[in-house]
Protein backbone atom coordinates (compact mmCIF):
# COMPACT_ATOMS: atom_id res chain seq x y z
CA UNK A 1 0.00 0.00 0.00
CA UNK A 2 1.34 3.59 -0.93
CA UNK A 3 2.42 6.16 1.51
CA UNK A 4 1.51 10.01 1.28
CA UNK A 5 2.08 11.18 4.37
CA UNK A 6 3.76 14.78 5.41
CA UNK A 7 5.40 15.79 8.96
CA UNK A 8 6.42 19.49 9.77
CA UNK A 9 9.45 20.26 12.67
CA UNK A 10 10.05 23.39 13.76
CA UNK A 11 13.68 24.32 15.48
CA UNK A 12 13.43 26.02 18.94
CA UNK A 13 13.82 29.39 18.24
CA UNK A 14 14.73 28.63 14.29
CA UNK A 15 12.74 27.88 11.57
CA UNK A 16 10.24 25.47 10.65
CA UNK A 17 10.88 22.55 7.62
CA UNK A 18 7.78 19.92 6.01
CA UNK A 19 8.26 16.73 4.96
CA UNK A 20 6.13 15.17 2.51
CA UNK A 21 6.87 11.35 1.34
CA UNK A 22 5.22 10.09 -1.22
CA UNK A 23 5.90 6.55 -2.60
CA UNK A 24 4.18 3.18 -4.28
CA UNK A 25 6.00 0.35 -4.65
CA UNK A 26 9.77 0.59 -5.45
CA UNK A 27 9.13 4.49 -6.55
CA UNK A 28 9.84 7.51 -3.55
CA UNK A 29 9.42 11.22 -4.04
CA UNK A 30 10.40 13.37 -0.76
CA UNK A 31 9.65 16.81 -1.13
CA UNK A 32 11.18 19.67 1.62
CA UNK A 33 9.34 22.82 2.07
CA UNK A 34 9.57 25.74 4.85
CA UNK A 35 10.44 29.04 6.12
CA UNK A 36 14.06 28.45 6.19
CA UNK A 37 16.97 30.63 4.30
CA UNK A 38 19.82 29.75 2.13
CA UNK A 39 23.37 31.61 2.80
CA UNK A 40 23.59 32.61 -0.45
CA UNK A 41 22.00 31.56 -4.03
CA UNK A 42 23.08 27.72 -5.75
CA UNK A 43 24.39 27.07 -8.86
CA UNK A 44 21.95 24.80 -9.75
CA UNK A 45 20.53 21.84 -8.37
CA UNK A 46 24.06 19.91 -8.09
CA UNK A 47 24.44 22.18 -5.19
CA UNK A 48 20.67 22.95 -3.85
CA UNK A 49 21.37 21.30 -0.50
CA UNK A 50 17.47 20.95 -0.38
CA UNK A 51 17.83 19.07 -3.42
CA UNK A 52 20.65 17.15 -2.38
CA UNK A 53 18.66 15.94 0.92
CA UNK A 54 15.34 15.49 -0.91
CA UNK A 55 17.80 12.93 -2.82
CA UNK A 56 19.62 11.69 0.23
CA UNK A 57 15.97 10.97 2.08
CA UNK A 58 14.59 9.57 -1.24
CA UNK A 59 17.30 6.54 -1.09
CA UNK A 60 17.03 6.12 2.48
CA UNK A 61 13.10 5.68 2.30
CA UNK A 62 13.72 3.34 -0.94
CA UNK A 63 16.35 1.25 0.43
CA UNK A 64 14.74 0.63 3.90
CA UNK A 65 11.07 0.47 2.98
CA UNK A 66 7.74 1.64 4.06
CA UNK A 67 8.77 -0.03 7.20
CA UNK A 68 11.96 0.89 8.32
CA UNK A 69 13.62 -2.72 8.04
CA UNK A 70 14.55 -2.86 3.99
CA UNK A 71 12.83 -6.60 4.32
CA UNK A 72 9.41 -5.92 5.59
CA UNK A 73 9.95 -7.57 8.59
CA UNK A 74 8.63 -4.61 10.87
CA UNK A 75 5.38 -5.62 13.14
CA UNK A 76 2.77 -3.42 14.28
CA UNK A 77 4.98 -1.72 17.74
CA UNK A 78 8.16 -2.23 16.26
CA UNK A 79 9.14 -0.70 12.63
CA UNK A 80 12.75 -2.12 13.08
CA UNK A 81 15.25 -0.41 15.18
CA UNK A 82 14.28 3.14 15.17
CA UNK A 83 17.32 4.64 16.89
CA UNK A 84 19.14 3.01 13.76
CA UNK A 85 16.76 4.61 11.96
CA UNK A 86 17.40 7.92 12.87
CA UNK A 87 21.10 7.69 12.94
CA UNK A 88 21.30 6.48 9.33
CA UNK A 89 18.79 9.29 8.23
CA UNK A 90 20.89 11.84 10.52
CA UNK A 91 24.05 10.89 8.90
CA UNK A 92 22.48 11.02 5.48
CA UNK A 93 21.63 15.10 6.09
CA UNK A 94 24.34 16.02 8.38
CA UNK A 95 26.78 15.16 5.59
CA UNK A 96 25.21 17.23 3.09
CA UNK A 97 24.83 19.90 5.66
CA UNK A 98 28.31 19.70 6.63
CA UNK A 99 29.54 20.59 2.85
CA UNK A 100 31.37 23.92 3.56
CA UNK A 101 31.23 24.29 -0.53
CA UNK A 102 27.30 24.40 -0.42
CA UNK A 103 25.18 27.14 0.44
CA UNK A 104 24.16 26.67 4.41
CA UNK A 105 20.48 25.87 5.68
CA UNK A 106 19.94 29.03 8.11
CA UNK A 107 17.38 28.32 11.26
CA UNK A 108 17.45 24.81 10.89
CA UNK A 109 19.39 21.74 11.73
CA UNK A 110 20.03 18.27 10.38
CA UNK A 111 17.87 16.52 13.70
CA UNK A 112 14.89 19.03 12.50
CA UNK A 113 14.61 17.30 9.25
CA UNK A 114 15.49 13.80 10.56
CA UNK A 115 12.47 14.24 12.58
CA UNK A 116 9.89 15.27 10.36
CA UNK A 117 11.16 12.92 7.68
CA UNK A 118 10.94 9.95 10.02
CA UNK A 119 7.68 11.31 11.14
CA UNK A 120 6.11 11.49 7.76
CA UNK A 121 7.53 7.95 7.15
CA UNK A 122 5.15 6.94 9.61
CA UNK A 123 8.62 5.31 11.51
CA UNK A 124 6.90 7.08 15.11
CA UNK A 125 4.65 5.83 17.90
CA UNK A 126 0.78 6.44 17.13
CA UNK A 127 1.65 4.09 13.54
CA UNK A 128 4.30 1.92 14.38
CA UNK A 129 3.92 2.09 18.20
CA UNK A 130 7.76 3.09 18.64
CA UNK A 131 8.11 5.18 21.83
CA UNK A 132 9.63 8.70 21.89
CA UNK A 133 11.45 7.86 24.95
CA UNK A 134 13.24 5.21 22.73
CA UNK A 135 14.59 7.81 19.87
CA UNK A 136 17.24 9.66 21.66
CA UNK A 137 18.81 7.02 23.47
CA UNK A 138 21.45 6.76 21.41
CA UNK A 139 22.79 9.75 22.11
CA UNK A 140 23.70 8.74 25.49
CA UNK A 141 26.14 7.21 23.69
CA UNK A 142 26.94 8.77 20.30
CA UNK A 143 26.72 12.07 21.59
CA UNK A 144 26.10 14.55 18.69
CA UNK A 145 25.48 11.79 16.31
CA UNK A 146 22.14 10.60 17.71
CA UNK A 147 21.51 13.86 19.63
CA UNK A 148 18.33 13.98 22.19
CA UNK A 149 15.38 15.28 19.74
CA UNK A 150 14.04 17.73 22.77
CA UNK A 151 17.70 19.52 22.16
CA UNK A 152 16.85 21.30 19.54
CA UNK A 153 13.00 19.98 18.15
CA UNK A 154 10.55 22.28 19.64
CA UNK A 155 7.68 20.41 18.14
CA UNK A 156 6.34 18.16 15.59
CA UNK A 157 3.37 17.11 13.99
CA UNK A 158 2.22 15.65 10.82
CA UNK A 159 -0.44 14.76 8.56
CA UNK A 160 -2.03 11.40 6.75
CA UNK A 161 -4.52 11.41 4.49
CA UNK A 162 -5.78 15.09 5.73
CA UNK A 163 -5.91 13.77 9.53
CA UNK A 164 -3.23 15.34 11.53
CA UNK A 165 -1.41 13.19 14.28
CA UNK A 166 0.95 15.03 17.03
CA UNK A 167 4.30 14.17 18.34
CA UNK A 168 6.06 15.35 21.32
CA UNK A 169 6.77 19.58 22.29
CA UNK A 170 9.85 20.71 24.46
CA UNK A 171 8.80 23.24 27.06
CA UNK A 172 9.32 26.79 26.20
CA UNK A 173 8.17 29.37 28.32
CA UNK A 174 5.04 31.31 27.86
CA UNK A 175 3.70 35.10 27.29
CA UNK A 176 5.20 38.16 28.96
CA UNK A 177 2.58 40.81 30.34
CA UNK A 178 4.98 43.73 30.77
CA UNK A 179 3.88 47.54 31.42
CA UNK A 180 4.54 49.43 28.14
CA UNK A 181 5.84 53.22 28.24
CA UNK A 182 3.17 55.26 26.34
CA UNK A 183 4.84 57.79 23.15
CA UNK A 184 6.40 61.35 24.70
CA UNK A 185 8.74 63.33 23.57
CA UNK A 186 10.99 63.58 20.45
CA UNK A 187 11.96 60.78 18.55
CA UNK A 188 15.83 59.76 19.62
CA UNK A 189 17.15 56.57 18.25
CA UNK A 190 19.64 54.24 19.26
CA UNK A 191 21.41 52.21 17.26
CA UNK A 192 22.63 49.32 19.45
CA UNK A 193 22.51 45.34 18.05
CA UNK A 194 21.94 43.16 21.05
CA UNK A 195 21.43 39.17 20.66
CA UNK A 196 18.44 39.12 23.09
CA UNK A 197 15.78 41.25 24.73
CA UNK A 198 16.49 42.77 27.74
CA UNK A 199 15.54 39.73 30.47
CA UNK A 200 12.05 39.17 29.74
CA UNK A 201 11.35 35.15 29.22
CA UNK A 202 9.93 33.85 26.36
CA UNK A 203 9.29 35.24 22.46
CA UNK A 204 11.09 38.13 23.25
CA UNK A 205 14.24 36.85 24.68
CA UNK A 206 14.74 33.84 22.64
CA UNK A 207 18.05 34.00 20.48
CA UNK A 208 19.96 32.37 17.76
CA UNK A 209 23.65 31.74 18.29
CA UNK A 210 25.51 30.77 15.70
CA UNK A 211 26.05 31.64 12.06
CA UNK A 212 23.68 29.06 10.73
CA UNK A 213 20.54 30.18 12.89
CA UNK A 214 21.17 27.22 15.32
CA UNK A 215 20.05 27.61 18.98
CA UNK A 216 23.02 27.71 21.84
CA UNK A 217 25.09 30.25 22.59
CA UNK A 218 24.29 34.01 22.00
CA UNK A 219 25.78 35.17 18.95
CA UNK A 220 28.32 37.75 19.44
CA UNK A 221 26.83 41.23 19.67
CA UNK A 222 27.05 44.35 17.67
CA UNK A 223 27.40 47.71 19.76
CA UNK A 224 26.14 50.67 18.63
CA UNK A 225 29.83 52.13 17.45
CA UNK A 226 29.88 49.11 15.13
CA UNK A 227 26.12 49.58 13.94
CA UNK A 228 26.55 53.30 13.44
CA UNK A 229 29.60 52.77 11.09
CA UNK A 230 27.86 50.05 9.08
CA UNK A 231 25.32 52.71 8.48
CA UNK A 232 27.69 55.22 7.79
CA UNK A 233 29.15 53.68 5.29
CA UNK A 234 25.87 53.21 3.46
CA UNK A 235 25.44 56.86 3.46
CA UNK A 236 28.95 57.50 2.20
CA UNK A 237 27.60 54.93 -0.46
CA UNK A 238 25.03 57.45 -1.53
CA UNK A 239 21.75 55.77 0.43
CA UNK A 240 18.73 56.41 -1.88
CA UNK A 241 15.69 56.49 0.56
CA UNK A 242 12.17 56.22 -1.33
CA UNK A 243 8.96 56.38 -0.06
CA UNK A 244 6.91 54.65 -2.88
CA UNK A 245 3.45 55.40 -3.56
CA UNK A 246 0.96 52.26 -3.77
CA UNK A 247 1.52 49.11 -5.74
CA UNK A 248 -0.46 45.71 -6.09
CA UNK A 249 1.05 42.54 -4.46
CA UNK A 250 2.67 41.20 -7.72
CA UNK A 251 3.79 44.70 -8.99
CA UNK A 252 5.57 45.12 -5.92
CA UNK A 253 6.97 41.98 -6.64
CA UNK A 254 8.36 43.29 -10.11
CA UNK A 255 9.80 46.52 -8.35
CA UNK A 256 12.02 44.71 -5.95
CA UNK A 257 13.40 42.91 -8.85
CA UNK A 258 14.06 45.58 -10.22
CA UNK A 259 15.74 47.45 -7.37
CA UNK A 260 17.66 44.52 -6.96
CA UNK A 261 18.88 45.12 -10.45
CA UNK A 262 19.46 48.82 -10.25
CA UNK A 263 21.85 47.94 -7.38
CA UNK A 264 23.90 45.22 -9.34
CA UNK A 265 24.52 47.97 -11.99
CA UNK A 266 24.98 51.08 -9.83
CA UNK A 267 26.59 50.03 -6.35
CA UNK A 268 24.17 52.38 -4.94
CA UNK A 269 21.87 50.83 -1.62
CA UNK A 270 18.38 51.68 -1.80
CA UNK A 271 15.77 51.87 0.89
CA UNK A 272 12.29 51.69 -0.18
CA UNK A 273 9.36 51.92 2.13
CA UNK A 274 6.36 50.39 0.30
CA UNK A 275 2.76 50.96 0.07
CA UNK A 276 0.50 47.50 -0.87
CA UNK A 277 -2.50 49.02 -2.86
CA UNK A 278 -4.43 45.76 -2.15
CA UNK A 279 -4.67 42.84 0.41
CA UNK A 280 -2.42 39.92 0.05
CA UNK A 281 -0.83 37.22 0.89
CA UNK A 282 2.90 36.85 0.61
CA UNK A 283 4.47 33.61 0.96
CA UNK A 284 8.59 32.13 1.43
CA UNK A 285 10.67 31.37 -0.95
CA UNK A 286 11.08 27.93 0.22
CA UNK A 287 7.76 27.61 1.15
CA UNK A 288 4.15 25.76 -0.33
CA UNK A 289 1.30 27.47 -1.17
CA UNK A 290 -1.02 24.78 -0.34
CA UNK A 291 0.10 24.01 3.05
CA UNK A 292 0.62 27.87 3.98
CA UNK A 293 -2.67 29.15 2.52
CA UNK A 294 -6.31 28.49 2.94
CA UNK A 295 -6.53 29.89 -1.01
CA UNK A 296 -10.56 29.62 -0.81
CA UNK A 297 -10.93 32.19 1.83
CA UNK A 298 -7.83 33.79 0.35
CA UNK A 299 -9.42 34.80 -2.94
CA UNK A 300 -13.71 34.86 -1.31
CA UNK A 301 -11.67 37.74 1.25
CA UNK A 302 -10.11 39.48 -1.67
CA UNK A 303 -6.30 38.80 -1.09
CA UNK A 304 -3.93 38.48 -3.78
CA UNK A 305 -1.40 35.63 -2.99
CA UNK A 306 2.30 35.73 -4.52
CA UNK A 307 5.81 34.82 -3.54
CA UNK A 308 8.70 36.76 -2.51
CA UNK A 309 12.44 35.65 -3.79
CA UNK A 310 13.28 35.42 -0.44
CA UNK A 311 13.18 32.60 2.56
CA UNK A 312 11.36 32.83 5.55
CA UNK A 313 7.39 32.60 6.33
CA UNK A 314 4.18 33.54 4.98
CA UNK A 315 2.30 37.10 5.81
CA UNK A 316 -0.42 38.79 5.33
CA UNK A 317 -1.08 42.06 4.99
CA UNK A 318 -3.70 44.84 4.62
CA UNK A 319 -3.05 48.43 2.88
CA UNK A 320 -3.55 50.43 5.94
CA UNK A 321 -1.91 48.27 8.84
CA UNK A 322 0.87 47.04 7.19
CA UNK A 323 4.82 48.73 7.06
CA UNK A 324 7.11 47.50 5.09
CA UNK A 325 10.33 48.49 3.37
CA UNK A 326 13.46 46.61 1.73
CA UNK A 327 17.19 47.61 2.25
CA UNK A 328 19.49 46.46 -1.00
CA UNK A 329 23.05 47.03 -0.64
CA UNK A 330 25.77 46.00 -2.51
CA UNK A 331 26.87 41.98 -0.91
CA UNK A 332 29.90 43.26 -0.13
CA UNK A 333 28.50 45.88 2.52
CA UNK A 334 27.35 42.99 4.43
CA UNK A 335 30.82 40.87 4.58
CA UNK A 336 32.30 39.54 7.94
CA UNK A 337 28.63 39.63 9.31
CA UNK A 338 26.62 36.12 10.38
CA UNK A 339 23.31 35.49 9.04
CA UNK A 340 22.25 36.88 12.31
CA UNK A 341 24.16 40.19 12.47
CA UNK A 342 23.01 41.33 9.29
CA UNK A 343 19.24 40.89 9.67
CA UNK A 344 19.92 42.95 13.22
CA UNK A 345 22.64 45.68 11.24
CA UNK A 346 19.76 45.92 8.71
CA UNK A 347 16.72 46.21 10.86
CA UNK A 348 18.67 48.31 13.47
CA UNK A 349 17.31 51.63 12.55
CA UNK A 350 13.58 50.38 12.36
CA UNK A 351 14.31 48.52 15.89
CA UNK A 352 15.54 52.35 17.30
CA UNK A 353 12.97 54.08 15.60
CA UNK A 354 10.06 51.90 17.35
CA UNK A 355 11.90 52.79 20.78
CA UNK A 356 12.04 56.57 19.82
CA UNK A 357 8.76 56.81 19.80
CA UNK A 358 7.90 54.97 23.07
CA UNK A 359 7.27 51.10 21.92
CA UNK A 360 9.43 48.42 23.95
CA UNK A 361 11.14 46.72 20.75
CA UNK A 362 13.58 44.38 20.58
CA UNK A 363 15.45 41.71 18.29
CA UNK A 364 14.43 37.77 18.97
CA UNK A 365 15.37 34.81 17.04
CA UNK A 366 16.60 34.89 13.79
CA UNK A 367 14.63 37.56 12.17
CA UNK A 368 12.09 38.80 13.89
CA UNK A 369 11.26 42.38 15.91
CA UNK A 370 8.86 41.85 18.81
CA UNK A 371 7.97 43.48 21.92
CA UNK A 372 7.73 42.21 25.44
CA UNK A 373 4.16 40.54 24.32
CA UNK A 374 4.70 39.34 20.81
CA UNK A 375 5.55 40.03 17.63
CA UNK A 376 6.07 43.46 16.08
CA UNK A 377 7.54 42.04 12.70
CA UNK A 378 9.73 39.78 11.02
CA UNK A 379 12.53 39.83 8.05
CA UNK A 380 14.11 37.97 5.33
CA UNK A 381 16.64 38.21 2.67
CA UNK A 382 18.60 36.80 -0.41
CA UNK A 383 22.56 37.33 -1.11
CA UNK A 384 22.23 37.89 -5.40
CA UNK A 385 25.86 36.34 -6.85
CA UNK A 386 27.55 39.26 -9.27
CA UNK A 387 27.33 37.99 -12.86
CA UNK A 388 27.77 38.90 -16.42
CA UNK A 389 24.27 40.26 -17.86
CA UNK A 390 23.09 38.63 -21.32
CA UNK A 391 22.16 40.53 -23.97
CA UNK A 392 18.55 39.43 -23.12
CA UNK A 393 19.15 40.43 -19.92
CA UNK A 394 19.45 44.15 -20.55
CA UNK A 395 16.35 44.28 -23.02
CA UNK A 396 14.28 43.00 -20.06
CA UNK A 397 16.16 46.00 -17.77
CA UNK A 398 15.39 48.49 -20.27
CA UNK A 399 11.48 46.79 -20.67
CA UNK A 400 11.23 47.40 -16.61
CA UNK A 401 13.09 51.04 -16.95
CA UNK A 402 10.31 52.27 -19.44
CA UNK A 403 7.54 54.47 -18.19
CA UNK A 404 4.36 53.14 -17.83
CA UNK A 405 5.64 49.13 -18.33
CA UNK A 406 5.73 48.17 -14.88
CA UNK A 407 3.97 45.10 -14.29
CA UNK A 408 2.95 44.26 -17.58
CA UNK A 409 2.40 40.80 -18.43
CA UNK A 410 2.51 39.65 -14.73
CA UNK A 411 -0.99 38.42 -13.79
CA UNK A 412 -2.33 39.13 -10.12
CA UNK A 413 -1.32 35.84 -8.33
CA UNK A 414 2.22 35.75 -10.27
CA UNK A 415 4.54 33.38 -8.17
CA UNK A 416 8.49 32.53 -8.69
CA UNK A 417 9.30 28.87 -8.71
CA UNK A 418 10.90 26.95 -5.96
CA UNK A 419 14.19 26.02 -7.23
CA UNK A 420 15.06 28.06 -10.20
CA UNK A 421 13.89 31.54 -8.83
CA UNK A 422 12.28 33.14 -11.81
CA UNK A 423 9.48 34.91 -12.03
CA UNK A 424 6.31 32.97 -13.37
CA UNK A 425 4.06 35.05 -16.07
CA UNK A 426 0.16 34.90 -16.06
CA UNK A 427 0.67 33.79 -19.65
CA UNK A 428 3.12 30.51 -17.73
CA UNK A 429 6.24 31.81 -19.15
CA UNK A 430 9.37 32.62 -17.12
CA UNK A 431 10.91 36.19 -17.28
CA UNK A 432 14.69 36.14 -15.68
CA UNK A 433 15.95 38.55 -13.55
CA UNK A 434 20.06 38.55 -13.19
CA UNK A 435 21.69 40.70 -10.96
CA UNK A 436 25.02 42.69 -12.62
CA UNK A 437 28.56 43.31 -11.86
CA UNK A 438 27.42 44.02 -8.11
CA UNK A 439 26.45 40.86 -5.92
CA UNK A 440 23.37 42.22 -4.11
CA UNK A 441 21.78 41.67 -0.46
CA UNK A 442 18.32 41.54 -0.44
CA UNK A 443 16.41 42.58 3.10
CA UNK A 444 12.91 43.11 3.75
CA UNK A 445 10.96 43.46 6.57
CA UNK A 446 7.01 43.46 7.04
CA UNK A 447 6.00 45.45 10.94
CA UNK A 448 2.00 44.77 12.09
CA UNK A 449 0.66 48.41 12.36
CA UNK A 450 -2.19 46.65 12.77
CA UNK A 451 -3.75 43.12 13.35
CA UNK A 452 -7.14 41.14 12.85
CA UNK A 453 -6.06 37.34 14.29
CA UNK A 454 -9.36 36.27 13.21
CA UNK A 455 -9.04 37.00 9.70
CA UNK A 456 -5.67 36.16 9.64
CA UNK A 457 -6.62 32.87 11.02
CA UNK A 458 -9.14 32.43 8.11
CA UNK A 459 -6.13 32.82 5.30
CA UNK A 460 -3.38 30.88 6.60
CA UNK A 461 -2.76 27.64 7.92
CA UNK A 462 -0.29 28.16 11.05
CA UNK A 463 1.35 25.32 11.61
CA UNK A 464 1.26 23.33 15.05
CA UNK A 465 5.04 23.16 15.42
CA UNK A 466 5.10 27.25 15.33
CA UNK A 467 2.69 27.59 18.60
CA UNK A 468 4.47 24.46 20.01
CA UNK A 469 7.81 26.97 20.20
CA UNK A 470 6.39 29.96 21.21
CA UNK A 471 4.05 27.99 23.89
CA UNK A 472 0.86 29.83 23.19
CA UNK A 473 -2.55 28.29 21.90
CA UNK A 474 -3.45 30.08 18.95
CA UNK A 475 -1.04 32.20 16.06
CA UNK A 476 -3.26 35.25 17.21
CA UNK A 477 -2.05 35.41 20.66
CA UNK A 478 1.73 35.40 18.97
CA UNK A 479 1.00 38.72 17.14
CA UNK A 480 1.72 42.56 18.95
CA UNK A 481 0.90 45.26 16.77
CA UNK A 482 2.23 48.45 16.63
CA UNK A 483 -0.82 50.15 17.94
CA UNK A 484 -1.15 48.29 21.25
CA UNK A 485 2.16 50.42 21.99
CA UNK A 486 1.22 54.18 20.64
CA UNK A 487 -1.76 56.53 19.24
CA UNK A 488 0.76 57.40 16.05
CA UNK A 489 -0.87 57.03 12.35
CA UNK A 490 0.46 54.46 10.44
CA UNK A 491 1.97 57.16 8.74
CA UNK A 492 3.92 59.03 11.27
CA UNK A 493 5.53 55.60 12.59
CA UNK A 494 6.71 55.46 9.17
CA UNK A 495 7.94 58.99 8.98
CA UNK A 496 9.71 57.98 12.30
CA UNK A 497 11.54 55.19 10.40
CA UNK A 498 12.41 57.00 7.33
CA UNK A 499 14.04 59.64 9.91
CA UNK A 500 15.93 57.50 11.89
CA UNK A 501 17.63 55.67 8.87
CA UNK A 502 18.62 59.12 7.43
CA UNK A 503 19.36 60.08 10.54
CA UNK A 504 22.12 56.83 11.01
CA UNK A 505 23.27 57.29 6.96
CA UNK A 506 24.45 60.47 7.97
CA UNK A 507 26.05 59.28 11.07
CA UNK A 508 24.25 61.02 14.04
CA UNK A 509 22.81 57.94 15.63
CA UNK A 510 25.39 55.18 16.27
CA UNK A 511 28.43 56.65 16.88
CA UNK A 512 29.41 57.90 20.32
């Protein structure tokens, strides 16, 4: 009988992957989704590590079986040895992972994928009656090799045949009721990079240590000297700061394409702060539609769905309580920085903005901003490889460069495939986009201005494993908007962001 099963893993305080296994006889297909990020772009598939896993996992699953054994010798309460499961499926990913000439998984870890692939394999009590107090034994003696799944697994579920079936949660502790200071008083920002929040417990003080997004120790911090002169250097650089007047979901699309483009030519970073003319939903690069959006109530509600070129999660937003804005700099502005340092150098002004005008905001996790209740916003972003442009190349430039062209011949729900980044037409053709002599970084970030958890709860499917980490019941209850904080208009928090960046370009905030 055939298998199509699927199993989702999130990483305490990292990212989340899915599993899905599909297989019939001698024939396996694994496929890896999720709101992970790559450390910079692949070649191709010879060096996708996704790719390379979904491979990896494809032979394991063919050569062992449904059942774990590679005979089909498993009973009902046993499916073979599952600690040798796991340690063969652990040393299948942790070699790929371990590749230093691949691009790195950020915010998750080889025993997050081991367990939602095992999971989806159905190799887990509640189908094969293996206990979870068995799987992790081994690494009372194999140490890293088997490691303990509640070190780094903050929870697990998956799903078969549309039921979903749970697995076990680590304990993570729970929401922060803090006073908030209400808005007085001039805007003064301060630049400072700090790996955690300042002692509360929970979503706000979580961190990520090391350069891959992997929990442990706290990541080595950035002090406000060393913020300030990042900064500075992207206003000696010329910092072009737009605020952009209103734009559809797959237009805006198109224009950070093309401001990624303008960048590879130019050398000169742009800021953009964006204004969505219409509702949508944005999903990960990584990421599948299907499992991250209810699209029935997406398009009865009215919201356009698309995806971004970059990793990370899906969002929603509405015209009027949404912020966003992209920072592209040249890739070299960004070198000697972890994954982690340069989401917190790039969000750093937006972070001391927030606090100028009298929200408690703060950096947790990877890539998010949150206060002491929840969170305020999170980030993502894509290192672009310098190459030579095409011929072709240009005449698409100068197509986007012409007045009145933008967005033509990119339908409403355009979307950019998975693994080969381009950007899918309405008509199902592929237009490229190649970045020029300039590698490029890539960093957006989307704040909540303002929040409806029903409705949000209507358009996306959160995943268990998410609420699991943060230890709250429902996605709503993981959400702070701006306006539980201050009485500002959307609009002056905005001018209050736009200030404090121009304000650190030209070197007055950051540098003591």
């Amino acid at each position: 009988m055939g298998v199509d099963r699927s199993a989702e893993c999130k990483m305490v305080g990292g990212k989340m992957v899915r599993v899905h296994v599909v297989d019939q006889g001698d024939a396996c297909d694994v496929r890896i989704d999720g709101d992970y990020f790559l450390s910079r772009e692949p070649q191709g598939s010879g060096d996708d590590p996704i790719v390379l896993i979904q491979r990896a996992l494809e032979r394991v699953r063919t050569e062992l079986g449904a059942d774990g054994t590679g005979d089909g010798s498993a009973s009902e309460g046993n499916a073979g040895d599952c600690d040798e499961l796991r340690a063969c499926v652990r040393q299948a990913v942790q070699q790929i992972l371990d590749d230093a000439s691949l691009p790195q998984l950020i915010g998750v870890d080889a025993q997050t994928i081991v367990q939602a692939f095992v999971t989806a394999c159905g190799w887990e009590r509640g189908v094969h009656g293996v206990t979870r107090e068995k799987i992790g034994k081994r690494a009372e003696h194999q140490g890293d090799a088997a490691e303990e799944v509640t070190g780094s697994v903050a929870g697990v579920s998956g799903v078969s045949g549309g039921t979903r079936v749970s697995g076990a949660e680590t304990a993570v502790a729970g929401d922060k009721t803090g006073g908030l200071d209400d808005a007085a008083g001039e805007p003064q920002c301060s630049a400072a990079v700090t790996a955690r929040g300042t002692g509360e417990s929970g979503d706000a003080a979580e961190g990520v240590g090391d350069a891959t997004g992997m929990p442990g120790d706290e990541a080595e911090e950035l002090d406000e000297v060393t913020v300030g002169r990042y900064w500075r250097e992207l206003g000696e650089q010329g910092i072009e700061i737009i605020v952009d007047g209103a734009r559809g979901a797959a237009e805006q699309m198109l224009e950070e394409e093309r401001q990624v483009e303008l960048v590879a030519r130019d050398g000169r970073p742009r800021l953009r702060f964006w204004r969505w003319g219409e509702r949508a939903v944005v999903i990960g690069r990584f990421q599948s539609v299907r499992n991250e959006v209810n699209e029935q109530a997406a398009q009865q509600l009215g919201f356009a769905v698309v995806r971004r070129g970059t990793g990370g999660g899906a969002m929603l937003v509405e015209p009027d309580a949404t912020i966003t804005y992209s920072l592209v700099t040249p890739l070299e502005w960004s070198e000697g920085l972890t994954p982690e340092q340069t989401f917190r150098v790039c969000d750093a002004f937006a972070v001391a903005a927030l606090n100028s005008i009298g929200m408690r905001a703060m950096f947790t996790g990877l890539n998010d901003i949150a206060s002491p209740r929840g969170k305020i916003g999170g980030a993502a972003e894509r290192k672009y490889p310098a190459r030579q442009q095409t011929q072709e190349n240009r005449a698409v430039e100068e197509t986007l460069e012409a007045p009145g062209e933008r967005g033509m011949g990119v339908g409403r729900n355009a979307v950019q495939d998975l693994r080969t980044g381009l950007q899918l037409a309405a008509d199902g053709g592929f237009v490229q986009r190649q970045p020029g002599r300039h590698g490029v970084l890539l960093h957006h970030t989307t704040l909540a201005y303002d929040f409806d958890g029903e409705l949000m709860s209507q358009v996306l499917h959160t995943a268990q494993a998410k609420l699991v980490d943060k230890a709250v019941q429902s996605a709503k209850r993981r959400v702070d908007p701006i306006v539980t904080q201050t009485t500002l208009s959307r609009e002056d928090v905005q001018d209050a962001l736009v200030q404090c960046a121009r304000d650190m370009a030209r070197g007055d905030v950051g540098v003591e």
